[in-house]
Structures are given as structure tokens and as C-alpha cells.
C-alpha atoms as a PDB file:
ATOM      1  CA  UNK A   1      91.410 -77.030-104.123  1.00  0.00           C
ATOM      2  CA  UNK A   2      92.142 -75.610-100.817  1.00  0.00           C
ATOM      3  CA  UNK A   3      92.538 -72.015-102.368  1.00  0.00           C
ATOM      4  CA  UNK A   4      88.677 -72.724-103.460  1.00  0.00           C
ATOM      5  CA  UNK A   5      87.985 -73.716-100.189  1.00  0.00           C
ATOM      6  CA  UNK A   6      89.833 -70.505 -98.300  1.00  0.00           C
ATOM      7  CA  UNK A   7      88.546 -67.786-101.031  1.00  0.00           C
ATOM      8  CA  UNK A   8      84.828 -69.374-100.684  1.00  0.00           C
ATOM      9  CA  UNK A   9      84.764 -69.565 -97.389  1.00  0.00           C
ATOM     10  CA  UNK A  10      86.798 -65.913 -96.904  1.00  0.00           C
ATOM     11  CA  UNK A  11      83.381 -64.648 -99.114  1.00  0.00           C
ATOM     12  CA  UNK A  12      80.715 -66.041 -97.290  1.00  0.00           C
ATOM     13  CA  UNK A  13      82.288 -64.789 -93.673  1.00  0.00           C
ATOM     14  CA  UNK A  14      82.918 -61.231 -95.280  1.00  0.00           C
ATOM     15  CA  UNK A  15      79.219 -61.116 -96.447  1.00  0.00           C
ATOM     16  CA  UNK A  16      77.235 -62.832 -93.316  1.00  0.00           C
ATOM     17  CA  UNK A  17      79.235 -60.850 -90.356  1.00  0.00           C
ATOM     18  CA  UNK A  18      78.131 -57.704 -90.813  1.00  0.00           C
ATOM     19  CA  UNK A  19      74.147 -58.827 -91.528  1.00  0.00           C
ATOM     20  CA  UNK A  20      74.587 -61.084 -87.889  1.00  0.00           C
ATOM     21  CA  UNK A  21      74.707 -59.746 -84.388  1.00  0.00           C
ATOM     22  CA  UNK A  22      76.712 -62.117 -83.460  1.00  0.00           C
ATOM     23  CA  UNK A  23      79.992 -62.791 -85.706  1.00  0.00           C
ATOM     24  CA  UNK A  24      82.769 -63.311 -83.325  1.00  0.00           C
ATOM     25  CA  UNK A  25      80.172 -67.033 -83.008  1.00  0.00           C
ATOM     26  CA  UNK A  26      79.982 -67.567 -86.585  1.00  0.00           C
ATOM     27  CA  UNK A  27      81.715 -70.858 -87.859  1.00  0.00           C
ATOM     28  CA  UNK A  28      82.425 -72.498 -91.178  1.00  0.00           C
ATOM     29  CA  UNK A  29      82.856 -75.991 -91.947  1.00  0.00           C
ATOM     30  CA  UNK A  30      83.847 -77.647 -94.868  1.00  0.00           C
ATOM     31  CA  UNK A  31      83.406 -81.153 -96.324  1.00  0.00           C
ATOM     32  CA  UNK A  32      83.957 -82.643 -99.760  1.00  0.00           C
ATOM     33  CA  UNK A  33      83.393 -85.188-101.628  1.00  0.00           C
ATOM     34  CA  UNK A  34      86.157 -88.055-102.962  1.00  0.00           C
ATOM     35  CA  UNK A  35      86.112 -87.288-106.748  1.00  0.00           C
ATOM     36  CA  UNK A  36      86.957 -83.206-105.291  1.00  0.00           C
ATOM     37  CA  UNK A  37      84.236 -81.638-107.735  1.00  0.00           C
ATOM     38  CA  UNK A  38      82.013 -80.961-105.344  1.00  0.00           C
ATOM     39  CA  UNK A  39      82.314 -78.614-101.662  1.00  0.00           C
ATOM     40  CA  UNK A  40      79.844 -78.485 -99.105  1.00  0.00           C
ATOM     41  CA  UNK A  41      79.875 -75.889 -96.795  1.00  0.00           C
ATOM     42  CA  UNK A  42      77.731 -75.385 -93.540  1.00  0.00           C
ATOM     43  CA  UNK A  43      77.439 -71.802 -92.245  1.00  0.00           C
ATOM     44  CA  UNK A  44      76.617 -72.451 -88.286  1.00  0.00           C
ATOM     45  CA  UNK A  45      75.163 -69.524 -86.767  1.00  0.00           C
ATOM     46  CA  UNK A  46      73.581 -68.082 -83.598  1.00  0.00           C
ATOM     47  CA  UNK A  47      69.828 -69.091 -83.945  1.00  0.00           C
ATOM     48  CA  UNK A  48      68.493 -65.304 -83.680  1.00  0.00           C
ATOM     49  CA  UNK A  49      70.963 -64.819 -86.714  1.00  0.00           C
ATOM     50  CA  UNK A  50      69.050 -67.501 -89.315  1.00  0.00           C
ATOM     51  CA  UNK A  51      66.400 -64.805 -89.603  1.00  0.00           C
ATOM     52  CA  UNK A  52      68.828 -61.721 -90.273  1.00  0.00           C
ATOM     53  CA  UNK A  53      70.625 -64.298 -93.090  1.00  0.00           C
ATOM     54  CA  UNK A  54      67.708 -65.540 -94.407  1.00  0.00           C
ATOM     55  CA  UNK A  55      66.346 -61.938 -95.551  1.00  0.00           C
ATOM     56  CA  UNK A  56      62.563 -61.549 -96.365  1.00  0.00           C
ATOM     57  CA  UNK A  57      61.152 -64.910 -98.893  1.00  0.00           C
ATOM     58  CA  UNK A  58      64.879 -65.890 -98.374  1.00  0.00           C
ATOM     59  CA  UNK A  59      65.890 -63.610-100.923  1.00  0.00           C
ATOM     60  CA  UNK A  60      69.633 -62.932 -99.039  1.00  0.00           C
ATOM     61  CA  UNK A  61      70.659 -66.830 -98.613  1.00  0.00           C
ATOM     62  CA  UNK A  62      69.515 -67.141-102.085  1.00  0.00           C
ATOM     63  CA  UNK A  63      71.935 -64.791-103.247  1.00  0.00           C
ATOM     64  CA  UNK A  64      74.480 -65.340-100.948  1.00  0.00           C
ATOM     65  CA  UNK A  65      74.328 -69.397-102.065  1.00  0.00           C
ATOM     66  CA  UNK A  66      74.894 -67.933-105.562  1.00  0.00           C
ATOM     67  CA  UNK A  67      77.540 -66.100-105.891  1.00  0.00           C
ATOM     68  CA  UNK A  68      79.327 -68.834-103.663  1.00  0.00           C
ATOM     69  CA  UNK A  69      78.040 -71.237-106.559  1.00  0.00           C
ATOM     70  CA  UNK A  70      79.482 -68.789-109.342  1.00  0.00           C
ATOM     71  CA  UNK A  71      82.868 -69.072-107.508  1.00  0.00           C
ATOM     72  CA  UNK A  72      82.853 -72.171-107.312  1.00  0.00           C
ATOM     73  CA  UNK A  73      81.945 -73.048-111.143  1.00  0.00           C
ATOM     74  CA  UNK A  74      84.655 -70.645-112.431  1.00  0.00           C
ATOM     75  CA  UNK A  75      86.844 -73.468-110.464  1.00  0.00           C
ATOM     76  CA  UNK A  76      85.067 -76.450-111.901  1.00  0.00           C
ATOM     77  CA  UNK A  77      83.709 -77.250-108.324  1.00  0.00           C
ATOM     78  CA  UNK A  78      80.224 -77.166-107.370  1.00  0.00           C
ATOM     79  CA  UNK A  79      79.213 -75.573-104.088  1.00  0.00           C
ATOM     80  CA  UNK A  80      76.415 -76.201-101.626  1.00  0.00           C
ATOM     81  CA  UNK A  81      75.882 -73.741 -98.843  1.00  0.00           C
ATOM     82  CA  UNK A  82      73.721 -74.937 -95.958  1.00  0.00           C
ATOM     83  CA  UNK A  83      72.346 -72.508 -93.472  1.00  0.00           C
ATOM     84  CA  UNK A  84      72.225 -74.257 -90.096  1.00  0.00           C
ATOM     85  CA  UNK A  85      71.850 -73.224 -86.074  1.00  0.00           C
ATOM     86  CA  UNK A  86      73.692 -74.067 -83.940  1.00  0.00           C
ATOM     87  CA  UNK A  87      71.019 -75.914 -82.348  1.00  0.00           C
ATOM     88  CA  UNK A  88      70.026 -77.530 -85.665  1.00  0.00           C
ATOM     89  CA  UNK A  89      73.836 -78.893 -85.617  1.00  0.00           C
ATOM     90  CA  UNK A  90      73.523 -80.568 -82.147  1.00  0.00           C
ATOM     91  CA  UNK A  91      70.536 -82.221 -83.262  1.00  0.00           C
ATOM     92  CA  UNK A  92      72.003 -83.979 -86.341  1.00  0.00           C
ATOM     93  CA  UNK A  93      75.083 -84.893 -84.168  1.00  0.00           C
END
């Protein structure tokens, strides 16, 4: 599981830094659940980088979510990808 976990979340930093201006702020968190057939991970970003990740009619995060999903499938996991703020993430805390 925690190769999933380190080759999912090695994909989704390699494909968001270069879209963000600010990557060096850029975290990654990971929960699962019990049964370990299902990852959730929460991409926490700048708040003037959720429009640069988002793409036009959120056409980017869609694709982004799915080839995380298609990696995560070909492990027998299933993979949620949430797009939060930083701000957003102080809010639910």
C-alpha cells in the first residue's frame, strides 16, 4: 500500500508544480480508510493556484483526478483527489 501511496502522490506533485506559481507551498496529505481499498488524498494549495489547477470548466482537475484514479485501480485501490486552499483547510479544522 504505501508504494500506492508514494507513486500516487509522486504523480500528482510532478503534474500540479509546474501548472502552480507557487510549488515549493504545495502539500499532500494522505488518509485511508480501515478495510485499505480506498485512498484519499487532499492536494493543499496556494489559493491563487486553485484557478491555474482547475483549468477552464475544470477540465485539468478532471483529468488530473483520473489518471490518479487509473493508478489507483490497476492496484485494486480507489482514489479520491480533493482540491483544497489552504484557506479552505483552516476552515474545516
Amino acid at each position: 500500500m504505501q508504494q500506492v501511496i508514494e507513486s500516487i502522490g509522486k504523480y500528482l506533485l510532478a503534474v500540479v508544480s509546474p501548472l502552480i506559481k507557487h510549488p515549493d507551498k504545495a502539500q499532500l496529505r494522505v488518509a485511508g480508510n480501515e478495510e485499505g481499498d480506498m485512498l484519499r488524498f487532499r492536494l493543499v494549495l496556494e489559493p491563487g493556484d486553485i484557478p491555474r489547477i482547475i483549468g477552464r470548466n475544470g477540465m485539468t482537475a478532471s483529468a488530473i483526478r483520473s489518471l490518479a484514479k487509473a493508478a489507483g485501480e490497476k492496484a485494486g485501490v480507489k482514489v479520491v483527489v480533493h482540491i483544497l486552499s489552504r484557506n479552505e483547510l483552516e476552515e474545516e479544522s
